[in-house]
Structures are given as C-alpha cells and as structure tokens.
C-alpha atoms as a PDB file:
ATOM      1  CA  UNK A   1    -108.437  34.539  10.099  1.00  0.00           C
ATOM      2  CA  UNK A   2    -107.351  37.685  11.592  1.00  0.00           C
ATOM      3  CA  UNK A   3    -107.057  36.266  14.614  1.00  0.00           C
ATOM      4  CA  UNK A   4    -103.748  38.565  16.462  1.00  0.00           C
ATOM      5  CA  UNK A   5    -102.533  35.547  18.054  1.00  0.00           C
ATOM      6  CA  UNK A   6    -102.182  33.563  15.001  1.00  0.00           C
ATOM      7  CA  UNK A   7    -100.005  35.342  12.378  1.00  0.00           C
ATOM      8  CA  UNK A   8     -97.657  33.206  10.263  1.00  0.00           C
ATOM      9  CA  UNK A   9     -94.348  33.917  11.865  1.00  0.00           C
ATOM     10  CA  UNK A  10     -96.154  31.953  14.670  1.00  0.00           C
ATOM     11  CA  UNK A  11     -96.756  29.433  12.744  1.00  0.00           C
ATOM     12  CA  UNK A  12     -93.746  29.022  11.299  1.00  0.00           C
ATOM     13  CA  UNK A  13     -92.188  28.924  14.964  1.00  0.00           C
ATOM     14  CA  UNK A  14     -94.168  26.274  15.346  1.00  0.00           C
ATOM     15  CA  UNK A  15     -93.685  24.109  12.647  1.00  0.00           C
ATOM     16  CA  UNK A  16     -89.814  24.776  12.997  1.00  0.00           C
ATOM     17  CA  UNK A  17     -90.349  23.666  16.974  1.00  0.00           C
ATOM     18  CA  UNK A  18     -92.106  20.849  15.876  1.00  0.00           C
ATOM     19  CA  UNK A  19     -89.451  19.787  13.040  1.00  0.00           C
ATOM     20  CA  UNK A  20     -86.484  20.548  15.394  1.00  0.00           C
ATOM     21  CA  UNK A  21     -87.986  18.323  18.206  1.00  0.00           C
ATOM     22  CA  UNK A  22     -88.971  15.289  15.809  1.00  0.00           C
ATOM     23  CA  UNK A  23     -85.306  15.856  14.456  1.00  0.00           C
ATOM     24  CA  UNK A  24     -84.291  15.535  17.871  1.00  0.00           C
ATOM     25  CA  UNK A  25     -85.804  12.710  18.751  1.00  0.00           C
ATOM     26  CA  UNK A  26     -84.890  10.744  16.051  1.00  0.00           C
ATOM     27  CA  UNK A  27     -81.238  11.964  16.332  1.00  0.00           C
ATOM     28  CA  UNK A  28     -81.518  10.740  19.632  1.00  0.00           C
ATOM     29  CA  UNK A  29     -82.924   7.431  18.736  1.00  0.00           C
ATOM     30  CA  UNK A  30     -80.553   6.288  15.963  1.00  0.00           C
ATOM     31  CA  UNK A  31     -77.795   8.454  15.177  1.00  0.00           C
ATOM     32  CA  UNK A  32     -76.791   9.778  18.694  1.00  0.00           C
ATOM     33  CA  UNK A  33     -75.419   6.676  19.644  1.00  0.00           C
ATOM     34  CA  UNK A  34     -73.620   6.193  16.989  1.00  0.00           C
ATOM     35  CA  UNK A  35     -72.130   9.285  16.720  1.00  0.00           C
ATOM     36  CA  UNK A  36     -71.150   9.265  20.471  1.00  0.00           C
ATOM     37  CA  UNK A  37     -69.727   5.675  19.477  1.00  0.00           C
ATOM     38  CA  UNK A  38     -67.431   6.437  16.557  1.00  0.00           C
ATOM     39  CA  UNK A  39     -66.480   9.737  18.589  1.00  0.00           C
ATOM     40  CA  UNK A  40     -65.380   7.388  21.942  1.00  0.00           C
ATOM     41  CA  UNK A  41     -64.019   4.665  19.179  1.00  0.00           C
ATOM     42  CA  UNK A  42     -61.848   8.578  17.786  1.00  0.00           C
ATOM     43  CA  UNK A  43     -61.282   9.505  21.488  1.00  0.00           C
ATOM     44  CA  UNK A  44     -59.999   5.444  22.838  1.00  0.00           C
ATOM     45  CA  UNK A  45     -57.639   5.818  19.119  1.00  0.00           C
ATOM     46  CA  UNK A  46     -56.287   9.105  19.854  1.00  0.00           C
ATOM     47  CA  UNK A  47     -55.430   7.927  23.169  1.00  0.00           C
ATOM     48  CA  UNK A  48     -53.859   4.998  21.720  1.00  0.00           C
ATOM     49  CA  UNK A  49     -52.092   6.416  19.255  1.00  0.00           C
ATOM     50  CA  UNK A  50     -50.401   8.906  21.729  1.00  0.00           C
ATOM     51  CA  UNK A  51     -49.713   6.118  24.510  1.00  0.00           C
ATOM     52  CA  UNK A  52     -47.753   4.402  21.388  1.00  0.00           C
ATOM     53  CA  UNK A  53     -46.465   7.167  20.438  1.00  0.00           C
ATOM     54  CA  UNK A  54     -45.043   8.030  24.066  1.00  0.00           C
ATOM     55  CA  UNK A  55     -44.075   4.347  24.232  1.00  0.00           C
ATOM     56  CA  UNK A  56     -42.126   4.818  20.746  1.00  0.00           C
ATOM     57  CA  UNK A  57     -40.400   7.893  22.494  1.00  0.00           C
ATOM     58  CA  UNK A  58     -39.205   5.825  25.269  1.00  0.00           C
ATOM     59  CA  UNK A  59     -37.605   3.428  23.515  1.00  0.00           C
ATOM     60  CA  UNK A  60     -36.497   5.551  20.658  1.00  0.00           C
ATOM     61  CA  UNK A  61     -34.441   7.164  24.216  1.00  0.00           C
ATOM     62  CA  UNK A  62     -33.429   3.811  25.275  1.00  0.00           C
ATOM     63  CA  UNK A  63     -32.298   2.960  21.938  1.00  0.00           C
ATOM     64  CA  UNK A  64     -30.351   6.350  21.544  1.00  0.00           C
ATOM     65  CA  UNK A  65     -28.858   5.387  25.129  1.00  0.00           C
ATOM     66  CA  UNK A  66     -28.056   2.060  24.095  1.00  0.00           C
ATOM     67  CA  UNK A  67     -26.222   3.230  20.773  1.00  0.00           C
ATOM     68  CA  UNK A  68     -24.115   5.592  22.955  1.00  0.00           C
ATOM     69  CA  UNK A  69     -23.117   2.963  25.194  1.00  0.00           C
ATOM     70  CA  UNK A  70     -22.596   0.819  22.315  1.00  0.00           C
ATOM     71  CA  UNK A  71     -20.682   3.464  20.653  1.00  0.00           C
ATOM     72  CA  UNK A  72     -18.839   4.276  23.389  1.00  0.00           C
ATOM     73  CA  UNK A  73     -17.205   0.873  23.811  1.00  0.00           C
ATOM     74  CA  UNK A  74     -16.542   0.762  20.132  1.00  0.00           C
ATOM     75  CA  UNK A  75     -14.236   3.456  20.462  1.00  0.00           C
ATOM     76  CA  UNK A  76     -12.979   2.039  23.547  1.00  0.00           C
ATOM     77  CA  UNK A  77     -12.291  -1.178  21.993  1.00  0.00           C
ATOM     78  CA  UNK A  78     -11.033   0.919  18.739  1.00  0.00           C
ATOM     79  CA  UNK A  79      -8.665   2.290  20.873  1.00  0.00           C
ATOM     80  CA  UNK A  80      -7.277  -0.486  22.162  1.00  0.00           C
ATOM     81  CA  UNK A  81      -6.925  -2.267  18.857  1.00  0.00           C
ATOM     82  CA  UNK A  82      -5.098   0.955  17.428  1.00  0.00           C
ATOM     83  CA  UNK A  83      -2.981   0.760  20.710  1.00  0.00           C
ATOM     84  CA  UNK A  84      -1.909  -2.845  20.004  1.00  0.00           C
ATOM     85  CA  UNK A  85      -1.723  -2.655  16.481  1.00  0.00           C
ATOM     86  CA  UNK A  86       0.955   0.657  17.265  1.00  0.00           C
ATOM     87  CA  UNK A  87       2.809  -1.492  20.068  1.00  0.00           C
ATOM     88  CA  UNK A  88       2.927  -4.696  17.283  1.00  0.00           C
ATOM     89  CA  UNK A  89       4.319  -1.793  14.679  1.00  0.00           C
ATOM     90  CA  UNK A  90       7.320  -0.757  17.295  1.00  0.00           C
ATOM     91  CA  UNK A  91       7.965  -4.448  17.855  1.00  0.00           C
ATOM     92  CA  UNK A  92       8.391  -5.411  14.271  1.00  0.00           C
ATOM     93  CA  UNK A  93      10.250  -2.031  13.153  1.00  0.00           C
ATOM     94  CA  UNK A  94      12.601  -2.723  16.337  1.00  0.00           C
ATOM     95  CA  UNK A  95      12.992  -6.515  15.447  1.00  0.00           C
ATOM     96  CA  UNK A  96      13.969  -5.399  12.020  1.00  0.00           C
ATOM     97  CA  UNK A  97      16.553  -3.365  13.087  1.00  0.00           C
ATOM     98  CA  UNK A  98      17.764  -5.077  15.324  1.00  0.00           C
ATOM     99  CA  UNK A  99      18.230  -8.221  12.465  1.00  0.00           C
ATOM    100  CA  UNK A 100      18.949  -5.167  10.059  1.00  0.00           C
ATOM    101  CA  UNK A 101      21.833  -4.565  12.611  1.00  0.00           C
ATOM    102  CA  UNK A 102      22.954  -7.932  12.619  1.00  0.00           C
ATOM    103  CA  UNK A 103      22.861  -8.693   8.957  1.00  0.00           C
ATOM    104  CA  UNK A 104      24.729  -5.481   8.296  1.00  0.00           C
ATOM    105  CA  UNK A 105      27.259  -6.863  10.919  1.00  0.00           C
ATOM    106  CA  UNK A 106      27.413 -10.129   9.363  1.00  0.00           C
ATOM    107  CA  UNK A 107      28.129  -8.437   5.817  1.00  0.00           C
ATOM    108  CA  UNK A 108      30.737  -6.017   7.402  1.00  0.00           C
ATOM    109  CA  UNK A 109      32.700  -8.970   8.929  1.00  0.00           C
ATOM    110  CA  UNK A 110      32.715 -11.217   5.460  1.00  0.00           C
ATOM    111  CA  UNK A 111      33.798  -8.140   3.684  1.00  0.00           C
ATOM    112  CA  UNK A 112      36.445  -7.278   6.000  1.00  0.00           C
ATOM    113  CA  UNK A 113      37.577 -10.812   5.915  1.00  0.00           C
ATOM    114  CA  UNK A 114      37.345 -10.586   1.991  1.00  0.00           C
ATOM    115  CA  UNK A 115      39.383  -7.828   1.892  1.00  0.00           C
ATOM    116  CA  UNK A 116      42.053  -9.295   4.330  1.00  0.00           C
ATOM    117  CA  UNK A 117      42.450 -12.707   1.963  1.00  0.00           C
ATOM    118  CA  UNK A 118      42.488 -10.675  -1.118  1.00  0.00           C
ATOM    119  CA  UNK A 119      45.251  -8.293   0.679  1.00  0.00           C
ATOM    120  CA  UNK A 120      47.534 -11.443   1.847  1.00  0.00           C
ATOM    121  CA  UNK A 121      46.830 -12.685  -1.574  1.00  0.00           C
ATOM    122  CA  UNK A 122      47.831  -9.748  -3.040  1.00  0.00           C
ATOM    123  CA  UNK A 123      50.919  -9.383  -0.716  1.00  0.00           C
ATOM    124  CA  UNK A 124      51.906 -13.108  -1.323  1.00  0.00           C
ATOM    125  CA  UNK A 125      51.350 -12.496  -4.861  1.00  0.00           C
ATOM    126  CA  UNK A 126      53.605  -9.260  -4.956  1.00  0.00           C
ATOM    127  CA  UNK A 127      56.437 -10.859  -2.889  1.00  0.00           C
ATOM    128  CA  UNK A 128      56.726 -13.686  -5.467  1.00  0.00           C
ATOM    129  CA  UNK A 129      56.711 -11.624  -8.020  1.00  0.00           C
ATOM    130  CA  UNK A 130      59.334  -9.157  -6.545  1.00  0.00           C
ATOM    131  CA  UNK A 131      61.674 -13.100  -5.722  1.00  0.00           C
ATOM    132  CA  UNK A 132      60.760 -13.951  -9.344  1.00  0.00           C
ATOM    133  CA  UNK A 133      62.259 -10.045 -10.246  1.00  0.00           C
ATOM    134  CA  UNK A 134      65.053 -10.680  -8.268  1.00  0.00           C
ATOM    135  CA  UNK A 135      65.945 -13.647  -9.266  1.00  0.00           C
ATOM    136  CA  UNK A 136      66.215 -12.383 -12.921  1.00  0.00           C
ATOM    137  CA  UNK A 137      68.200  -9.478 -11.967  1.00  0.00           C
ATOM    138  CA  UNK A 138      70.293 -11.413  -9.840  1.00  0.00           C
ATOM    139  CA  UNK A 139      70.437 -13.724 -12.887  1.00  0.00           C
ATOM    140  CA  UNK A 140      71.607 -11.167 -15.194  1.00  0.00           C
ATOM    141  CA  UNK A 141      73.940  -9.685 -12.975  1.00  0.00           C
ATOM    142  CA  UNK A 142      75.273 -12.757 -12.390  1.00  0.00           C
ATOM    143  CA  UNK A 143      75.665 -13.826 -16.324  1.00  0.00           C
ATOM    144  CA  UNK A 144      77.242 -10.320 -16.762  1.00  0.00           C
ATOM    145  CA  UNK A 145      79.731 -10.750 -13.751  1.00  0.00           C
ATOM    146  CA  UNK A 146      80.427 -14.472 -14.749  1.00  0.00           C
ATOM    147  CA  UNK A 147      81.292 -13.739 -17.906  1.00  0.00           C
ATOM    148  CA  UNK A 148      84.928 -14.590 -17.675  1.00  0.00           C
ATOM    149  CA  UNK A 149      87.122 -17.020 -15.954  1.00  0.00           C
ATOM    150  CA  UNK A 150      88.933 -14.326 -14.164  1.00  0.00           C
ATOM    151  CA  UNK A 151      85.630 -12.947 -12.458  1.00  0.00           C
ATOM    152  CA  UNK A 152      84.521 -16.056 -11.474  1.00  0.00           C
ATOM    153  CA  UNK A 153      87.562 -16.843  -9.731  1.00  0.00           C
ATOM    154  CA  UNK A 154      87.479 -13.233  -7.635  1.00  0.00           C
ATOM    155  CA  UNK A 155      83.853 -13.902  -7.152  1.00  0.00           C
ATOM    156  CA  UNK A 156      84.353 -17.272  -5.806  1.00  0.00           C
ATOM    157  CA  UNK A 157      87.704 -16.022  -3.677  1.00  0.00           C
ATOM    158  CA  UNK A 158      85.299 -13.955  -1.371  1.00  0.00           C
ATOM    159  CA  UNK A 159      82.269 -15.974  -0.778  1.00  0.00           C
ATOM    160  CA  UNK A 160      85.250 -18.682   0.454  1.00  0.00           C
ATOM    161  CA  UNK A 161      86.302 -15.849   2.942  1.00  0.00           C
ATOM    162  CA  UNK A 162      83.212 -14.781   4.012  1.00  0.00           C
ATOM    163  CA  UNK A 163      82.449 -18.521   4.649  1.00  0.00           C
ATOM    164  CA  UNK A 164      86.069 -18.688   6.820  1.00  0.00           C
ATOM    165  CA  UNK A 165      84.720 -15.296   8.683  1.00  0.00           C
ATOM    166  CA  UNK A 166      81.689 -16.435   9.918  1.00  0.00           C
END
C-alpha cells in the first residue's frame, strides 16, 4: 500500500476523470441535443423577434409618413374650407349691406314722402283755418261797418265805382 505511484490524490483524479467522462458521455447522448435544440429554437426566436421587430419599425415609418401626408392635406383642405367659409362671410356681410342700404333707402323715401303729405296737410289745414279766420273778421268788421243805413250806403257807393273803374 505504499506504493509512490498510488497515493489518493491520484485516485481521486481518477475517479473525477472517470465521473467527468461518463458525465460527458451521457451529456452528449441525451441532453446535448437538446440543449443545442432549445438554444437554435432561442437563437431562430431571437432572430424572429428582431426581423418583426425591424419589420414593425418600417411600417411604424411608413405609417408616420403616411399620417404626415395625411395631415398635411388636412390642413390643406382646412385651409381651403376656412378660405371659402371667409369668402361666403364677405358675400353675406356685403349682401346685407347692400339690402341694409336699400331698405334704409326705401324707409328714407316713405318718410320723406310722409313728411311731405303731413306738411301739405298741414299747410292746407292752416290756410283754411286762416279763410275760416278771415272770414270771421271780415264778418265782424263787416257787422260793425254795416251797422247803419248811412254806412251801408257809402260802402256800397264805392264798390259801384270801383266796379265803373275797372
């Protein structure tokens, strides 16, 4: 047993050798493959999953480019409407006017016409009442001057004449 060649830390180099390579080997046998499977099956996912990924990208861009096309006609089109809408604005305000104008016109020329029957009426309705005046004062004046025989006579001595004069 004391044999220099054989001393335990040998042995236990051995046995671990031995171990490790029947380890091995059955690593090798049944779970190497499998491993190396599920890491490919990792490996062809990963790939996947960045090819989608990349392929999301793209059309997340073309998406993003569509929108600003998109967004840019909107405003384009937005434009336009605010443009017409403005222009339909003008018309209407200047079509008011101009029937504000024309109303007002039409108002103006009844009133003025209003006021010139009322001021003929008023005129007419002055000068009868100035003839009605007269007529009373000519009326008394004539009662007072009529009074007697003698004034009568006189009175009716020089409308005669002025008759004869003309």
């Amino acid at each position: 047993m004391d044999n220099p060649l054989v001393t335990p830390e040998l042995g236990l180099i051995v046995w671990t050798t031995i171990v490790f390579c029947i380890l091995f080997f059955l690593l090798a046998k049944f779970a190497w493959k499998p491993i190396l499977k599920a890491v490919k099956e990792r490996e062809v996912s990963i790939e996947d999953a960045l090819a989608s990924a990349e392929k999301a990208t793209r059309k997340m861009e073309e998406l993003q480019a569509n929108n600003e096309v998109l967004l840019n006609e909107a405003r384009v089109e937005r434009d336009a409407m605010l443009k017409e809408a403005r222009e339909v604005k003008d018309k209407i305000i200047a079509e008011a006017k101009v029937t504000a104008n024309a109303e007002g016109d039409k108002i103006i020329a009844a009133a003025k016409e209003t006021i010139n029957h009322e001021k003929l009426a008023a005129i007419t309705e002055l000068k009868n009442q100035v003839a009605t005046l007269s007529i009373e004062i000519a009326e008394k004046i004539l009662k007072d001057e009529l009074s007697s025989a003698d004034k009568q006579k006189a009175m009716i001595d020089n409308v005669v004449k002025d008759i004869n004069l003309n």
